[in-house]
Protein backbone atom coordinates (compact mmCIF):
# COMPACT_ATOMS: atom_id res chain seq x y z
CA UNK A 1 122.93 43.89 68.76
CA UNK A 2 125.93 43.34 66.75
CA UNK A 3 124.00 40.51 64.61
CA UNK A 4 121.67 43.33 63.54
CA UNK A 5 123.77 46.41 63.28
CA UNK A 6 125.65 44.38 60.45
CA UNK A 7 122.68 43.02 58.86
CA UNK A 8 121.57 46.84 58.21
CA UNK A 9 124.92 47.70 57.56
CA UNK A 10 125.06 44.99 54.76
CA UNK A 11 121.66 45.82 53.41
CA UNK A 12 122.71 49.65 53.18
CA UNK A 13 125.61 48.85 51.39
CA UNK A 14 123.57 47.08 48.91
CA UNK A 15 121.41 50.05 48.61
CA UNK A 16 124.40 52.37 47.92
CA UNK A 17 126.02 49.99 45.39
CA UNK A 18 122.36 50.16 43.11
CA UNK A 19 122.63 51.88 39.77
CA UNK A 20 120.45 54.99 39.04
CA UNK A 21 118.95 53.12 35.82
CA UNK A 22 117.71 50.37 37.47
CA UNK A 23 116.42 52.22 40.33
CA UNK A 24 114.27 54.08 37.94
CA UNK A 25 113.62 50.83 35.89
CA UNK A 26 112.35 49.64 39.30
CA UNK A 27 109.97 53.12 40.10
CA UNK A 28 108.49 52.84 36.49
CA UNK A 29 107.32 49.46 36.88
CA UNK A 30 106.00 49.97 40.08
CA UNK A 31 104.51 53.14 38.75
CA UNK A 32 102.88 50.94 35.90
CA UNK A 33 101.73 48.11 37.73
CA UNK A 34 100.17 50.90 40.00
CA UNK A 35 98.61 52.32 37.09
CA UNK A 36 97.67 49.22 35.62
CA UNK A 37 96.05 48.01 39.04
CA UNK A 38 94.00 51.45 39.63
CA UNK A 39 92.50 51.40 36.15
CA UNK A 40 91.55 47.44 36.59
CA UNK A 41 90.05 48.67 40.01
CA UNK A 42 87.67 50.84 38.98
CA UNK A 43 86.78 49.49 34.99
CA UNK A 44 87.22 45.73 35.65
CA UNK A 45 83.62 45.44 35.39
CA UNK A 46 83.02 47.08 32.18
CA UNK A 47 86.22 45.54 30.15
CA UNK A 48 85.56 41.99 31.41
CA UNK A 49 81.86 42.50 30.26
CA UNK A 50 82.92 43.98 26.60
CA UNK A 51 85.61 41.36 26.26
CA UNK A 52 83.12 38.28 26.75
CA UNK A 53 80.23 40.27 24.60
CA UNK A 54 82.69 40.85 21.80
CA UNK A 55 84.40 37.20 22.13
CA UNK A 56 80.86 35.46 22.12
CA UNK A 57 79.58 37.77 19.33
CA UNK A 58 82.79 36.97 17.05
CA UNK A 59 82.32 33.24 17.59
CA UNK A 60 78.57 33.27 17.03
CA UNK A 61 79.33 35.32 13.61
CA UNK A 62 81.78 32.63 12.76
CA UNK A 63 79.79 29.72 13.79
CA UNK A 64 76.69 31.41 11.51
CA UNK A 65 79.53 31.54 8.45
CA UNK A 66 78.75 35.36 8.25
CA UNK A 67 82.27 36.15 9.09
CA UNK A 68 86.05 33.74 8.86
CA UNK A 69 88.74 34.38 11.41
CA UNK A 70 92.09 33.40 9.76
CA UNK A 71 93.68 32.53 13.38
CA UNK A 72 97.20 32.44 11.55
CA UNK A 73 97.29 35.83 10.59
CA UNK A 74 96.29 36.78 13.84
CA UNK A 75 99.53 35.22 15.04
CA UNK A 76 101.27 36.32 12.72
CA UNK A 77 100.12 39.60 13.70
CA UNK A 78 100.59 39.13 17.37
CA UNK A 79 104.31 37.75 16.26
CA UNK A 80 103.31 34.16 17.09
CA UNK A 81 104.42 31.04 14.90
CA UNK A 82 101.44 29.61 13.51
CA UNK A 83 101.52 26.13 15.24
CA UNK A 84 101.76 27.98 18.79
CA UNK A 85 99.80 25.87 21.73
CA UNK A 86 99.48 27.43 25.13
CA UNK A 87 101.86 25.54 26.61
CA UNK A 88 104.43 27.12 24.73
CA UNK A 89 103.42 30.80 25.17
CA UNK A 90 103.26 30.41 29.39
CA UNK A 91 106.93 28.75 29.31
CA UNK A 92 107.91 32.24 27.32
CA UNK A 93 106.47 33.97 29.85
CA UNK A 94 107.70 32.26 32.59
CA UNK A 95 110.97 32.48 31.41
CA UNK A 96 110.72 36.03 30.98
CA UNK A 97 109.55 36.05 34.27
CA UNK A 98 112.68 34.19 35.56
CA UNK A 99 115.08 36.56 34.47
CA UNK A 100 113.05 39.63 35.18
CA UNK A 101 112.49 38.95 38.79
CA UNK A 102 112.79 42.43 40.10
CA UNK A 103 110.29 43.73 37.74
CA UNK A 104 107.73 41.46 37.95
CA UNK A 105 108.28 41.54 41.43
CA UNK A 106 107.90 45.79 41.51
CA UNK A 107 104.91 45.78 39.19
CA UNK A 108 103.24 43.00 41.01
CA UNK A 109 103.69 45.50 44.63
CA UNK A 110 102.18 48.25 42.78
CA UNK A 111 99.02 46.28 41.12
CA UNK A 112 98.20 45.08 44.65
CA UNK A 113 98.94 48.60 46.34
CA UNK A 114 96.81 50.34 43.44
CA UNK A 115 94.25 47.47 44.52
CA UNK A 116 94.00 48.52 48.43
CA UNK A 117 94.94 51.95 47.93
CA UNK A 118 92.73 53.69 45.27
């Protein structure tokens, strides 16, 4: 009894020691990974459909020479450098991932409650 009347005691004190910011920091991204999940519910099928149509039709128009995709403006659009690889952008995200645990972790509840919920 005592084991667990100090474990709740410790975890409310951690509760009352949270900032107001980064409570609501926390409630937005939960609130946008909620959003996010509920509008990937119920359009997944129509987005994933458009993206493939539009990415095959853009390669077939460049493969005909009827159109040129200059990938490094594109990056440098996207703020890439141009000699990017893949591996390179998933260790940025992962290390934004790293120290934004909390985030990820609150936008990642409320994609998978928008998921079962909605």
């Amino acid at each position: 009894m005592y084991l667990s009347n100090n474990l709740f005691n410790n975890i409310k004190q951690q509760f009352n020691n949270l900032s107001t910011v980064w409570t609501v920091e926390i409630l937005s991204y939960l609130l946008s990974g909620f959003i996010i999940g509920f509008l990937f519910k119920h359009t997944s099928k129509y987005i994933i459909s458009l993206t493939i149509i539009t990415l095959l039709s853009l390669w077939g128009l460049e493969h005909l020479d009827i159109i040129t995709i200059n990938y490094n403006y594109i990056n440098n659009i996207i703020g890439l450098p141009v000699n990017t690889q893949l591996a390179d952008i998933t260790n940025q995200i992962t290390l934004w991932m790293q120290n934004h645990v909390s985030q990820c972790i609150a936008s990642g509840l409320g994609f998978y409650l928008a998921l079962e919920l909605a």
